[in-house]
N, C-alpha and C. Protein backbone atom coordinates (compact mmCIF):
# COMPACT_ATOMS: atom_id res chain seq x y z
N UNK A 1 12.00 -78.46 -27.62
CA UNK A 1 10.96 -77.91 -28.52
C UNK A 1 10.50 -76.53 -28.02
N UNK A 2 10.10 -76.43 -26.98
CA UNK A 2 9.54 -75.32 -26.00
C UNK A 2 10.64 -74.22 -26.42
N UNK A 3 12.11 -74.70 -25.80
CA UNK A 3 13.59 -73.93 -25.74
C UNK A 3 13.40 -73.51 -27.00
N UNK A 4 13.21 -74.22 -28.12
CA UNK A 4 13.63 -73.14 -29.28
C UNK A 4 12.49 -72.34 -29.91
N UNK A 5 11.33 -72.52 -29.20
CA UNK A 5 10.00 -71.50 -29.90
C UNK A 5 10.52 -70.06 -28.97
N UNK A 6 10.67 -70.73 -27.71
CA UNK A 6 10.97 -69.09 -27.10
C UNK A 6 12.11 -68.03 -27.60
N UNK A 7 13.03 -69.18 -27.56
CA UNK A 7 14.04 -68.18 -28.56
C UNK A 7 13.84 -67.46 -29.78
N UNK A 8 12.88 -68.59 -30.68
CA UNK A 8 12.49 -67.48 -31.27
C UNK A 8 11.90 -66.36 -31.57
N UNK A 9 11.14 -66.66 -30.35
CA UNK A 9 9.95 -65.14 -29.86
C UNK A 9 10.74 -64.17 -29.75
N UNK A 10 11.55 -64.20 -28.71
CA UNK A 10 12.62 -63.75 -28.37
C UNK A 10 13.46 -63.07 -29.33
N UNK A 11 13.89 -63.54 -30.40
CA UNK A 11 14.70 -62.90 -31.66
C UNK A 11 13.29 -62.06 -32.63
N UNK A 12 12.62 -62.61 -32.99
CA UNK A 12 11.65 -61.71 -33.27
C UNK A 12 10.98 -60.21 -32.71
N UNK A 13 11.29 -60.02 -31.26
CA UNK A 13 10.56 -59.37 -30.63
C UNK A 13 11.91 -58.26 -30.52
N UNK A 14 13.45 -58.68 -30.63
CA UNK A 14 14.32 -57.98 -30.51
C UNK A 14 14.13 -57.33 -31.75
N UNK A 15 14.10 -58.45 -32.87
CA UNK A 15 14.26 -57.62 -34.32
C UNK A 15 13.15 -56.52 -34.52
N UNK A 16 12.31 -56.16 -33.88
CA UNK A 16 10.60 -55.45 -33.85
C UNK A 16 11.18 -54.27 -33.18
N UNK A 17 12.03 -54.53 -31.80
CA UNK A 17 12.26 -53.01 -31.26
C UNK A 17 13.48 -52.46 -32.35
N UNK A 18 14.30 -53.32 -32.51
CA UNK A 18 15.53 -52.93 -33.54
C UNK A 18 14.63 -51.83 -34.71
N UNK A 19 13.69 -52.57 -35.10
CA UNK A 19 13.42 -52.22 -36.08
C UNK A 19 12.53 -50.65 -35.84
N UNK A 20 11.38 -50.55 -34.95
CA UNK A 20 11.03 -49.24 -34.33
C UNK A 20 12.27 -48.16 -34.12
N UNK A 21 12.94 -48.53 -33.35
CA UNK A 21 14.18 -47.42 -33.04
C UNK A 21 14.99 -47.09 -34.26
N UNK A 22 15.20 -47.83 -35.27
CA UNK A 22 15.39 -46.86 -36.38
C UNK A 22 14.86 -46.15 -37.10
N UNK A 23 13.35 -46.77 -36.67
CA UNK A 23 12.46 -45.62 -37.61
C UNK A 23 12.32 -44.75 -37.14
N UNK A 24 12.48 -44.08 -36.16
CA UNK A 24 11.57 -43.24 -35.18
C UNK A 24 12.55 -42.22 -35.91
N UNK A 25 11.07 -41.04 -35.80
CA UNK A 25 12.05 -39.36 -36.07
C UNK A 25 12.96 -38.99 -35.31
N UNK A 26 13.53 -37.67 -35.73
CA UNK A 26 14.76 -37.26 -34.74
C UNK A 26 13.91 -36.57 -33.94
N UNK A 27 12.62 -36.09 -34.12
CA UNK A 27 11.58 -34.91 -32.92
C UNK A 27 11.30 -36.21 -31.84
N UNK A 28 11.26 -37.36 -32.50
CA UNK A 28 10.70 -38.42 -31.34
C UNK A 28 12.16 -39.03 -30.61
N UNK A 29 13.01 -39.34 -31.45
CA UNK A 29 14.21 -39.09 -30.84
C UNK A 29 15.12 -38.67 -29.48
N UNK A 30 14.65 -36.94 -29.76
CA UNK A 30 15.02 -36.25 -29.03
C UNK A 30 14.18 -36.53 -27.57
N UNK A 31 12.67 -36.97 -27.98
CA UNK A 31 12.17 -37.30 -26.77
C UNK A 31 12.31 -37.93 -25.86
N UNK A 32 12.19 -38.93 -26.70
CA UNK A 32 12.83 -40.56 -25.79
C UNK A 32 14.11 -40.19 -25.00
N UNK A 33 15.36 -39.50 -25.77
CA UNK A 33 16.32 -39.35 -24.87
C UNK A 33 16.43 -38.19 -23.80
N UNK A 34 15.01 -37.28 -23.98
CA UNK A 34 15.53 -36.10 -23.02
C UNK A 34 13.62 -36.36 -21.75
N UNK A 35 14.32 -36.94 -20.84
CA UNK A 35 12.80 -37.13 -20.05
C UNK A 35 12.25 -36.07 -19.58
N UNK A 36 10.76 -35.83 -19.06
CA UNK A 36 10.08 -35.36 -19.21
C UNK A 36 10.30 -34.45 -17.35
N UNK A 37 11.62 -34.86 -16.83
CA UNK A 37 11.86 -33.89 -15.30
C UNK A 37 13.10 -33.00 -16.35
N UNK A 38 13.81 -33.38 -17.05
CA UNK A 38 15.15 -32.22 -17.22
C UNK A 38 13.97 -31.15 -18.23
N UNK A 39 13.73 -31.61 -18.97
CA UNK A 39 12.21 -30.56 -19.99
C UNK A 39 11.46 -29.64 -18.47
N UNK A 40 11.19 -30.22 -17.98
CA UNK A 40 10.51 -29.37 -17.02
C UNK A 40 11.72 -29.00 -16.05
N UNK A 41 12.64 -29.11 -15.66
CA UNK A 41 14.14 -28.37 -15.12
C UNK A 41 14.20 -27.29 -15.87
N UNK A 42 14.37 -27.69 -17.13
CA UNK A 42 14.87 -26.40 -18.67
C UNK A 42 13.95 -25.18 -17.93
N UNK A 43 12.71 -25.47 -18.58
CA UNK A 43 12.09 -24.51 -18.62
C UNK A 43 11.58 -23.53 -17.01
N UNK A 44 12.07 -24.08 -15.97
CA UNK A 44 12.50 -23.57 -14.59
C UNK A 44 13.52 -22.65 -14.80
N UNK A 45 14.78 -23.35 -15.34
CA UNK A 45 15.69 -22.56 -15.08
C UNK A 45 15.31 -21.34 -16.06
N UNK A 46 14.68 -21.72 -17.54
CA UNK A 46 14.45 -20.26 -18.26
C UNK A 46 14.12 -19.36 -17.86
N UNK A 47 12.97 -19.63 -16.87
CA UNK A 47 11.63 -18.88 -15.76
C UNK A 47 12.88 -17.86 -15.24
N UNK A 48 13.53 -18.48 -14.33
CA UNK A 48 14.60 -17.66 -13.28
C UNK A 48 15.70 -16.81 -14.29
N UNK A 49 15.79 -17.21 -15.30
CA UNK A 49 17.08 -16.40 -15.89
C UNK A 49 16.26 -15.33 -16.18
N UNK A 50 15.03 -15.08 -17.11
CA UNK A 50 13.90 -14.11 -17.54
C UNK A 50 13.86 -12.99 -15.95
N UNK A 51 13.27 -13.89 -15.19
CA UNK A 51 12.88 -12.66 -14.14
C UNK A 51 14.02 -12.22 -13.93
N UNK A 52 15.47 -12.46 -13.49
CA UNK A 52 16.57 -12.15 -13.13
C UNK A 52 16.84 -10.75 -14.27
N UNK A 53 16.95 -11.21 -15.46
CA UNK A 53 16.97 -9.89 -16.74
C UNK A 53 15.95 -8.65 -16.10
N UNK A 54 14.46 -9.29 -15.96
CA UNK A 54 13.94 -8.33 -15.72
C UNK A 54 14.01 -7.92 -14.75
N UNK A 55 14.32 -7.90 -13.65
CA UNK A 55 14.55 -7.73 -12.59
C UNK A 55 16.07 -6.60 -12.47
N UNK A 56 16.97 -7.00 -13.00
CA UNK A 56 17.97 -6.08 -13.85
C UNK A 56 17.58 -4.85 -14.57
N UNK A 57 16.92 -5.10 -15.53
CA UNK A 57 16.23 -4.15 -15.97
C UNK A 57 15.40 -2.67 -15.19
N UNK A 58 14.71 -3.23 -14.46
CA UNK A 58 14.00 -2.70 -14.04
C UNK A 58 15.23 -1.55 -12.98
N UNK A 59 15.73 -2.12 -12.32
CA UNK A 59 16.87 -1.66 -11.50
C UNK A 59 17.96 -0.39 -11.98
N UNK A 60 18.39 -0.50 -12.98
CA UNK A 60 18.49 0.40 -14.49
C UNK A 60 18.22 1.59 -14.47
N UNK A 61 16.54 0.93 -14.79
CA UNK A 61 16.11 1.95 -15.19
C UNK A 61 15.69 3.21 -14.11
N UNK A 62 15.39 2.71 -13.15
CA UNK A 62 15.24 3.46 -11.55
C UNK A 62 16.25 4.37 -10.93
N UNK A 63 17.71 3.30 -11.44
CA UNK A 63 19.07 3.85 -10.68
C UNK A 63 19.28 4.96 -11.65
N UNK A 64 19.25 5.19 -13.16
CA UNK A 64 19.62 5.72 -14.34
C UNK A 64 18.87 6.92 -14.73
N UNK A 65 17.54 6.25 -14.95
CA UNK A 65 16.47 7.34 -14.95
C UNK A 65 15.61 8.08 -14.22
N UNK A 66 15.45 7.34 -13.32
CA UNK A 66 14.64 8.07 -12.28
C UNK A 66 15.18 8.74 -10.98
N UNK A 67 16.53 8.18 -11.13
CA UNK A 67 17.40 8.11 -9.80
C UNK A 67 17.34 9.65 -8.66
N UNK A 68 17.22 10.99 -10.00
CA UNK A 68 17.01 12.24 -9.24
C UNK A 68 15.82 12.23 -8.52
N UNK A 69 15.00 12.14 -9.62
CA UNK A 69 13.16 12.15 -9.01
C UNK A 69 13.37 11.57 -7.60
N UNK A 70 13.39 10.42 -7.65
CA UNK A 70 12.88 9.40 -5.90
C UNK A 70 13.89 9.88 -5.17
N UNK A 71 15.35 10.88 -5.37
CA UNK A 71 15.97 10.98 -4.50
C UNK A 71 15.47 12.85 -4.21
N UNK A 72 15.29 12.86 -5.02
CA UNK A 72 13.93 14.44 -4.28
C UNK A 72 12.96 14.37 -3.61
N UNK A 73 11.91 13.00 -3.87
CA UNK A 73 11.30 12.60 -3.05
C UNK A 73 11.57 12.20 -1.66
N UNK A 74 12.95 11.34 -1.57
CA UNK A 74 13.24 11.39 -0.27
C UNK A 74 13.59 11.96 0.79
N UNK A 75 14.40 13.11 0.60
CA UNK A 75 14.85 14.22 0.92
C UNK A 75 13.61 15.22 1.25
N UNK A 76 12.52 14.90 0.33
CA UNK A 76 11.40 15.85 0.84
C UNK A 76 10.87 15.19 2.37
N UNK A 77 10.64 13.66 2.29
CA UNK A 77 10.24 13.15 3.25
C UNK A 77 10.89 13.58 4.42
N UNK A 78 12.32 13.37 4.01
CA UNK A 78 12.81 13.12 5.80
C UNK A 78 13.54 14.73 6.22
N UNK A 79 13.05 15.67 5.88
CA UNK A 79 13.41 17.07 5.89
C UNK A 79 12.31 17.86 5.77
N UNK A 80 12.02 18.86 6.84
CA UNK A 80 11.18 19.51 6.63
C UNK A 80 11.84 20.62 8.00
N UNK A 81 11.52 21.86 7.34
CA UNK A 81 11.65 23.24 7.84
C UNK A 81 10.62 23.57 8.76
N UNK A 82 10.89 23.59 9.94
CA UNK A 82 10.26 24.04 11.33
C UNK A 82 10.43 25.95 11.48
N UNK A 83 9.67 26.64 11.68
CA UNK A 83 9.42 28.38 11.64
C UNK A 83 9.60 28.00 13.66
N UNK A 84 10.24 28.29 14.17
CA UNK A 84 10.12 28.73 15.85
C UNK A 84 10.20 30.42 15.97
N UNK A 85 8.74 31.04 16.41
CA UNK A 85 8.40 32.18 16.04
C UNK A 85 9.16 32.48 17.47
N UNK A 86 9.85 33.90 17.56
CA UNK A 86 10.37 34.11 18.88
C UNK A 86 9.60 35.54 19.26
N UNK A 87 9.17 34.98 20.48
CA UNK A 87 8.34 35.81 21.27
C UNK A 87 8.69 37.01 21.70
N UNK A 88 8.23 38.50 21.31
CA UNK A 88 8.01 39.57 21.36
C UNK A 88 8.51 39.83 23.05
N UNK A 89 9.30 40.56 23.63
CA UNK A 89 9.28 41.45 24.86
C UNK A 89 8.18 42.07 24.94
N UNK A 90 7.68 42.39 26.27
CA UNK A 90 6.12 42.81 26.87
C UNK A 90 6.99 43.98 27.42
N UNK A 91 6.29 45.52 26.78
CA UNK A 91 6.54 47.12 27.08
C UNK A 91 5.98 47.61 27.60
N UNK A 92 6.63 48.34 29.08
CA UNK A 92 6.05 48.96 30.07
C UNK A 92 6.55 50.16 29.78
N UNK A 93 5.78 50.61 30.86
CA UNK A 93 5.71 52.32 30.98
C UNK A 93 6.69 52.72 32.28
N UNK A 94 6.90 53.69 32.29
CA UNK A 94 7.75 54.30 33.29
C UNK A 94 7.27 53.75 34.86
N UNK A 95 5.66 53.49 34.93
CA UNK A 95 5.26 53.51 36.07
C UNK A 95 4.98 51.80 35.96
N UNK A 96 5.58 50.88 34.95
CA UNK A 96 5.28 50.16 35.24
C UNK A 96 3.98 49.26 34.62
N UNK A 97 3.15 49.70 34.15
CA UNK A 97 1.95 49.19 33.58
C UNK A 97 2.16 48.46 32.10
N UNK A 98 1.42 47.62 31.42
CA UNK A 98 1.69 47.14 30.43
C UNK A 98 1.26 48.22 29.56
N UNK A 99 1.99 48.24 28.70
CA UNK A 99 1.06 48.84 27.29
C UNK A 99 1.12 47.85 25.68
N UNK A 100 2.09 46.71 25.70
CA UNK A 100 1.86 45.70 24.65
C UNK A 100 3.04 44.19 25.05
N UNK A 101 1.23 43.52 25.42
CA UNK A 101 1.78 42.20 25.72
C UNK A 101 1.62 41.54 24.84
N UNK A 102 1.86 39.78 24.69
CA UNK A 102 1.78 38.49 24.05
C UNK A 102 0.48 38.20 24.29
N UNK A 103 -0.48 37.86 23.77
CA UNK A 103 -1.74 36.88 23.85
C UNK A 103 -1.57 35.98 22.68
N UNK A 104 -2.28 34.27 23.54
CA UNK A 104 -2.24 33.29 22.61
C UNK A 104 -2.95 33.43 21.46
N UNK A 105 -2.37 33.07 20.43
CA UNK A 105 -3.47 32.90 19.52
C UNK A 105 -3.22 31.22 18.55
N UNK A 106 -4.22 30.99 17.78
CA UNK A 106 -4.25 29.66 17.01
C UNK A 106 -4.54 30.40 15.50
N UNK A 107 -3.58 29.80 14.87
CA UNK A 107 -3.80 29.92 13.23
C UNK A 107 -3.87 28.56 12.31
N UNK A 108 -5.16 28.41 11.28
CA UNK A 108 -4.95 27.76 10.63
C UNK A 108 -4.31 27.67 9.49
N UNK A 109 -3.74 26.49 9.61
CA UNK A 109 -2.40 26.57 8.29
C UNK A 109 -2.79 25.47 7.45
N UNK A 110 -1.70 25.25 6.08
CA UNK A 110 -1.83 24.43 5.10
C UNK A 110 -0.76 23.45 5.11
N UNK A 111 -0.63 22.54 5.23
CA UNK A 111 0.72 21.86 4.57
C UNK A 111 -0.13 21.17 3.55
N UNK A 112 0.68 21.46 2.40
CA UNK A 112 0.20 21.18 0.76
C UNK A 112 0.87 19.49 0.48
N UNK A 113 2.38 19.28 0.94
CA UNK A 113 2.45 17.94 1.20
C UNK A 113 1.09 16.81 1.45
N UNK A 114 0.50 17.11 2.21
CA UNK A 114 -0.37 16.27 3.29
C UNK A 114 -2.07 16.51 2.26
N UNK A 115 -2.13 17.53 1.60
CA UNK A 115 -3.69 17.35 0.98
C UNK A 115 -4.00 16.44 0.28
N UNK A 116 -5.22 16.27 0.01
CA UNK A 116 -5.95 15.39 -1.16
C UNK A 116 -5.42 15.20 -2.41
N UNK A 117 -4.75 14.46 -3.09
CA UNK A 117 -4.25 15.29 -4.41
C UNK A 117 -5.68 15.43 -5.40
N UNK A 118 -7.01 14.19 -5.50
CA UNK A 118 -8.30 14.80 -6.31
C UNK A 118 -8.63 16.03 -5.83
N UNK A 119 -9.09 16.26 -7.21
CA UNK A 119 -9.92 18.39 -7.44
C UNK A 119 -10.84 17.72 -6.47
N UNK A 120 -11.72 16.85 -6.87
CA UNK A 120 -13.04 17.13 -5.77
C UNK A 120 -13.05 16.75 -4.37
N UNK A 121 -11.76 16.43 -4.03
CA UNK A 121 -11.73 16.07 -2.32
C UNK A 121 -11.19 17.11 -1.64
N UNK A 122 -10.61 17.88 -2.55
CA UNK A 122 -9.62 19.37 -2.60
C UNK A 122 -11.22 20.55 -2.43
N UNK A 123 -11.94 20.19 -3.17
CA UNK A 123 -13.20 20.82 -3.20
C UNK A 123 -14.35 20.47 -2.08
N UNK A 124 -13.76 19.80 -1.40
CA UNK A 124 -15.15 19.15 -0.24
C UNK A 124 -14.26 19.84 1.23
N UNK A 125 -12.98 19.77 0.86
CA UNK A 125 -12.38 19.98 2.26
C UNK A 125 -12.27 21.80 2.23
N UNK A 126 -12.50 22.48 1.07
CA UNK A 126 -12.67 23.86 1.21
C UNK A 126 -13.41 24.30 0.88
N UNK A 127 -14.80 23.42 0.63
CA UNK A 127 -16.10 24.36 1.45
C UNK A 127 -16.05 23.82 2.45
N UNK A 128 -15.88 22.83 3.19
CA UNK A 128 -16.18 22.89 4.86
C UNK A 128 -15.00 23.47 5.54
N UNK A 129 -14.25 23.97 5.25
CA UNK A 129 -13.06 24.88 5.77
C UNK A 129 -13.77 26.48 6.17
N UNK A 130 -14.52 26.86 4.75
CA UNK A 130 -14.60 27.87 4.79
C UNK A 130 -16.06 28.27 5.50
N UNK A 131 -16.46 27.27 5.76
CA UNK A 131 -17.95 27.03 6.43
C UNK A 131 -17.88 27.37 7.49
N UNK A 132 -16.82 26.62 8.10
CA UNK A 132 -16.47 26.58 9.40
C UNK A 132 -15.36 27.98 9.99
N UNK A 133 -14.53 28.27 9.17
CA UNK A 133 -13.54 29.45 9.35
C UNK A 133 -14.33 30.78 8.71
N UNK A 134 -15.98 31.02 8.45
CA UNK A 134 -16.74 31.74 7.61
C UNK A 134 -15.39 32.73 6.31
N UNK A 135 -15.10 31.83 5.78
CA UNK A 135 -14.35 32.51 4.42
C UNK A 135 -15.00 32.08 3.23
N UNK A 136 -14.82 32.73 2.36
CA UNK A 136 -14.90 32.91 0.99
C UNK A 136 -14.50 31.33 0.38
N UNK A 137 -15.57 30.44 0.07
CA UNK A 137 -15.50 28.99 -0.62
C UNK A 137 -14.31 29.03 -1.51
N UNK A 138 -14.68 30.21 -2.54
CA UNK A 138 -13.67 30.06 -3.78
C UNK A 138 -12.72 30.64 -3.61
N UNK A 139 -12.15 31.03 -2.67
CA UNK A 139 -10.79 32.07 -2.15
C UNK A 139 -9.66 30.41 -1.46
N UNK A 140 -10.93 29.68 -0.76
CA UNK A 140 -10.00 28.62 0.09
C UNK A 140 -9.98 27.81 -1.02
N UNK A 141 -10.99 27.33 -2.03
CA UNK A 141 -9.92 26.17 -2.88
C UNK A 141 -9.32 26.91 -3.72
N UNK A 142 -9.03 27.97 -4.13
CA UNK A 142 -8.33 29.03 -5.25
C UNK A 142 -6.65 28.53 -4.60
N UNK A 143 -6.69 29.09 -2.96
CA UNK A 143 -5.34 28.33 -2.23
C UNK A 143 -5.14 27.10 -2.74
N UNK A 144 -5.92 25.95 -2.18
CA UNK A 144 -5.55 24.80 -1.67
C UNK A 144 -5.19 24.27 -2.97
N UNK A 145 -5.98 24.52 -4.64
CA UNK A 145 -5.40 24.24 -6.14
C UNK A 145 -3.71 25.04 -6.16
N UNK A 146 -3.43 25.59 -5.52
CA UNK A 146 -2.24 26.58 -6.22
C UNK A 146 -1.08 25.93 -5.61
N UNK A 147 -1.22 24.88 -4.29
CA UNK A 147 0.12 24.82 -3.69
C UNK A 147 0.82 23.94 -4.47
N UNK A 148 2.07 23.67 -4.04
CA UNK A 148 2.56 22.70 -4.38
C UNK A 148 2.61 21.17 -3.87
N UNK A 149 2.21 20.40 -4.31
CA UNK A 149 1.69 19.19 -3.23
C UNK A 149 2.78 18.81 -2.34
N UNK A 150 4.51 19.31 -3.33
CA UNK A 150 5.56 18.53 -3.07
C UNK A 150 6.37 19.17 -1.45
N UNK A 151 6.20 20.27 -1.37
CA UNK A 151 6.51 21.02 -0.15
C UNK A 151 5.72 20.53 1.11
N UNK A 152 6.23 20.65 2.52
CA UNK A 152 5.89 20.45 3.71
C UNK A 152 6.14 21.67 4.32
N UNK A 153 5.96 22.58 4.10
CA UNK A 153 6.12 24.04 4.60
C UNK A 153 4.63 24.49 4.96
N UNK A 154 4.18 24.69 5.99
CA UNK A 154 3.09 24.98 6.59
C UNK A 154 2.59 26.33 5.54
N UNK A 155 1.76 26.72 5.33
CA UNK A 155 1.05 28.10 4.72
C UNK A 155 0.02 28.30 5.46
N UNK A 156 -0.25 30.01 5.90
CA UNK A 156 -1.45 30.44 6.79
C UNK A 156 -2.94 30.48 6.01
N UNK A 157 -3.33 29.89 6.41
CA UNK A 157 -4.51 29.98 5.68
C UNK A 157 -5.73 31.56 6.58
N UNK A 158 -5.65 31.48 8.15
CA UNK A 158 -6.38 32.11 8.37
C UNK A 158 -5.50 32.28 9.56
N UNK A 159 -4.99 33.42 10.38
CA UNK A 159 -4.87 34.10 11.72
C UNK A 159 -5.57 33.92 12.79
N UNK A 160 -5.58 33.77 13.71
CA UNK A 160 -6.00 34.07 15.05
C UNK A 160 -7.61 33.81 14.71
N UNK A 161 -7.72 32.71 14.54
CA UNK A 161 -9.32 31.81 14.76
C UNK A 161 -9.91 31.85 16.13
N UNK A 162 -11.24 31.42 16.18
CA UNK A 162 -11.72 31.85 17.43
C UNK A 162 -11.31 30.17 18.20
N UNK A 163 -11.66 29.91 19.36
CA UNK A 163 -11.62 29.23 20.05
C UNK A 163 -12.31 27.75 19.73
N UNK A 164 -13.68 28.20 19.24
CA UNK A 164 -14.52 27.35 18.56
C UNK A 164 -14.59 26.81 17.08
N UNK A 165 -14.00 27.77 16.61
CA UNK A 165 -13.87 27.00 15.38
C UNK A 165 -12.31 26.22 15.61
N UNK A 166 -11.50 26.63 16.63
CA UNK A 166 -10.24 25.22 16.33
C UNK A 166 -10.68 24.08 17.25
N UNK A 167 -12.03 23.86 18.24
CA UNK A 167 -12.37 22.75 18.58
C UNK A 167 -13.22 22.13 17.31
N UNK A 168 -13.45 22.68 16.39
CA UNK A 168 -14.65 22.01 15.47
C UNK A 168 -13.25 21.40 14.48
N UNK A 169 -12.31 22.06 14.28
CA UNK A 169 -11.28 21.19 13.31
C UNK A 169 -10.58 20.58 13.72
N UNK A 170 -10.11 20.69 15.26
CA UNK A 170 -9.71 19.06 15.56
C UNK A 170 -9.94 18.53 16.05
N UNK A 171 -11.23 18.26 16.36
CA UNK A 171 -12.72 17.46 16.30
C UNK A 171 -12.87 16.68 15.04
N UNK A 172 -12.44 17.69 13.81
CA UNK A 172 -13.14 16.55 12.73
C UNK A 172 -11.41 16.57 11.79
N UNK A 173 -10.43 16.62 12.24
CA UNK A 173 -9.36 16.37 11.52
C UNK A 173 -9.01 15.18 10.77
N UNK A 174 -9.71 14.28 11.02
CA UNK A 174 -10.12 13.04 9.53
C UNK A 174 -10.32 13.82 8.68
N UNK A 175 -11.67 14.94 8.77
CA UNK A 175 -12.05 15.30 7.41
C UNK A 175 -11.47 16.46 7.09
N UNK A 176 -10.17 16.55 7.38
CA UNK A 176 -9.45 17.77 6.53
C UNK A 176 -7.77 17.21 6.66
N UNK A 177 -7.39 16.56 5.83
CA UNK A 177 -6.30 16.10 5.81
C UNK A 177 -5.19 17.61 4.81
N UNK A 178 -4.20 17.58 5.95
CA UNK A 178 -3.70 18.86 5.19
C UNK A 178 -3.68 20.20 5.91
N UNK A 179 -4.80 19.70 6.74
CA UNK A 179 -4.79 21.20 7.62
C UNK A 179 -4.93 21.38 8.90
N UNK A 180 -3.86 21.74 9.71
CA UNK A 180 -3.09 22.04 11.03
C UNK A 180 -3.91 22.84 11.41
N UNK A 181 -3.50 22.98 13.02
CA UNK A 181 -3.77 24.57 13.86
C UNK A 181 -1.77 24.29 14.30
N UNK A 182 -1.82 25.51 14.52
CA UNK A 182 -0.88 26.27 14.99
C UNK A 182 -1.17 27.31 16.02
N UNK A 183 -0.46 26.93 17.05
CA UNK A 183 -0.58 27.86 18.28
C UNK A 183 0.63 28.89 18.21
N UNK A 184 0.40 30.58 18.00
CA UNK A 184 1.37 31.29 17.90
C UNK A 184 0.76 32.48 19.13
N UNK A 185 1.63 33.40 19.10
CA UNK A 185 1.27 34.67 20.26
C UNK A 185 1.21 36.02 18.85
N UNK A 186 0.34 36.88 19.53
CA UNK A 186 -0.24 37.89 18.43
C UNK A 186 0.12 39.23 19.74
N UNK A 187 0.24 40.50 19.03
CA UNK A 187 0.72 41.65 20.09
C UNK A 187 -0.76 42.29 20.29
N UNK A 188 -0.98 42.64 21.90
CA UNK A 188 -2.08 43.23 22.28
C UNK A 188 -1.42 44.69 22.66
N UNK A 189 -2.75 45.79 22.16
CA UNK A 189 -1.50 46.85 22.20
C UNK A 189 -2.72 47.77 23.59
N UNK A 190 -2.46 48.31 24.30
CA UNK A 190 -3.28 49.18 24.81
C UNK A 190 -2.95 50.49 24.62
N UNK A 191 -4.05 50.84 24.11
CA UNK A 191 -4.35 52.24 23.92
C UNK A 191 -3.35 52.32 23.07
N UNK A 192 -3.70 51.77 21.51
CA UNK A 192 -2.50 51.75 20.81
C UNK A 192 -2.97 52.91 19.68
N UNK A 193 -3.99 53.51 19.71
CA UNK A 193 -4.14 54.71 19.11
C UNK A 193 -3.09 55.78 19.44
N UNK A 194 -2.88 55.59 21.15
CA UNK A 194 -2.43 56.89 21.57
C UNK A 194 -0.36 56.52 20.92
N UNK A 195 -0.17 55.46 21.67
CA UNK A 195 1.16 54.90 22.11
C UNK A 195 1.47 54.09 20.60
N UNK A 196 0.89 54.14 19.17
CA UNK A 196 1.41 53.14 18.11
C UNK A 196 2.51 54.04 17.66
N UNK A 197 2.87 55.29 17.60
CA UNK A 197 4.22 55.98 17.42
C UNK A 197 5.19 55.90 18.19
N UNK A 198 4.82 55.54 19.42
CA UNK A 198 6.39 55.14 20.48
C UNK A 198 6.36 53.93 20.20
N UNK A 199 5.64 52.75 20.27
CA UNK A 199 5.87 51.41 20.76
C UNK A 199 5.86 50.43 19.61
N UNK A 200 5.35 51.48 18.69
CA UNK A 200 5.25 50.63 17.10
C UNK A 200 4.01 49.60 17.31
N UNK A 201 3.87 49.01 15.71
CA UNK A 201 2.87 47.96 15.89
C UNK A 201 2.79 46.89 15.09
N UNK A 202 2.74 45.59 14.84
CA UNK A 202 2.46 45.05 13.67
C UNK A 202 1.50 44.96 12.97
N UNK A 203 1.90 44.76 11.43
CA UNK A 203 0.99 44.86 10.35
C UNK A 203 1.62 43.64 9.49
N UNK A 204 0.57 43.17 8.94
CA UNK A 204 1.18 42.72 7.54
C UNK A 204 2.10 43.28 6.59
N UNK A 205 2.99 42.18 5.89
CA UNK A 205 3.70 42.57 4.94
C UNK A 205 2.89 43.00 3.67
């Protein structure tokens, strides 16, 4: 008696799923047969194929288009033109005495590479330039706007500074990014009123 009620539960309960699984949509379908780790696999692997494109992409466009630019840039970096000024012979006189030696001197220079690229940090570092080197405010940022940022070629900003003003700038060389001293030799002439037709003299170009 028992044996055949269960069986028939049993056939009933088969005919119930029989009967669900044909109804079911093909959207529910698809569910049931695709579980819920390969759905989340899929959309992993989509993740990685996407960045990979873009990632391609991007590469492209760098090697293709930009490829001159950053390779001017680099070339600027790892190259730069050194001036080694060569020191003047010291002219004596028949008897021996100097009449135009070497004395040290310090010049402040520019490398335009190395400045601020903002107007107003460009503007803070040349009034205290010119504060300190007593020049003309609007003469030193008139320079420091005109260079080219992209060059590493030193530019003179001022000659043979005194002693004290190149301890006050590299003292505070945090606050002037961009601007060097340079130690060069300048010609001392004696009695170059009398002797500037034999021994010559320098001048500016």
């Amino acid at each position: 008696m028992f044996k055949n009620f269960f069986s028939k539960n049993r056939i009933n309960q088969s005919g119930e799923i029989e009967d669900s699984i044909m109804t079911v949509t093909q959207e529910e379908k698809d569910q049931i047969e695709m579980p819920f780790e390969r759905r989340t696999l899929s959309f992993f692997w989509y993740f990685i194929i996407l960045s990979i494109f873009g990632l391609a992409s991007r590469v492209f466009y760098l090697d293709f288009f930009q490829g001159n630019y950053y390779a001017q840039i680099s070339k600027g970096n790892s190259t730069r033109s050194v001036i080694i000024k060569a020191p003047r012979g010291i002219i004596f006189d028949k008897y021996g005495k100097i009449l135009v030696r070497n004395i040290p001197s310090i010049d402040a220079v520019v490398v335009p590479g190395y400045l601020p690229s903002g107007i107003e940090k460009q503007k803070e570092v040349a009034d205290s330039l010119a504060n300190i080197l007593e020049m003309n405010s609007g003469n030193v940022e008139a320079m420091l706007e005109s260079q080219n940022m992209k060059l590493l070629n030193p530019v003179l900003l001022k000659e043979n500074i005194s002693q004290d003003q190149a301890l006050i700038i590299a003292e505070k060389k945090s606050e002037f990014p961009g601007i060097e001293l340079e130690e060069t030799a300048i010609r001392q002439y004696e009695n170059g009123e009398i002797f500037s037709g034999v021994v010559g003299y320098d001048g500016k170009i």
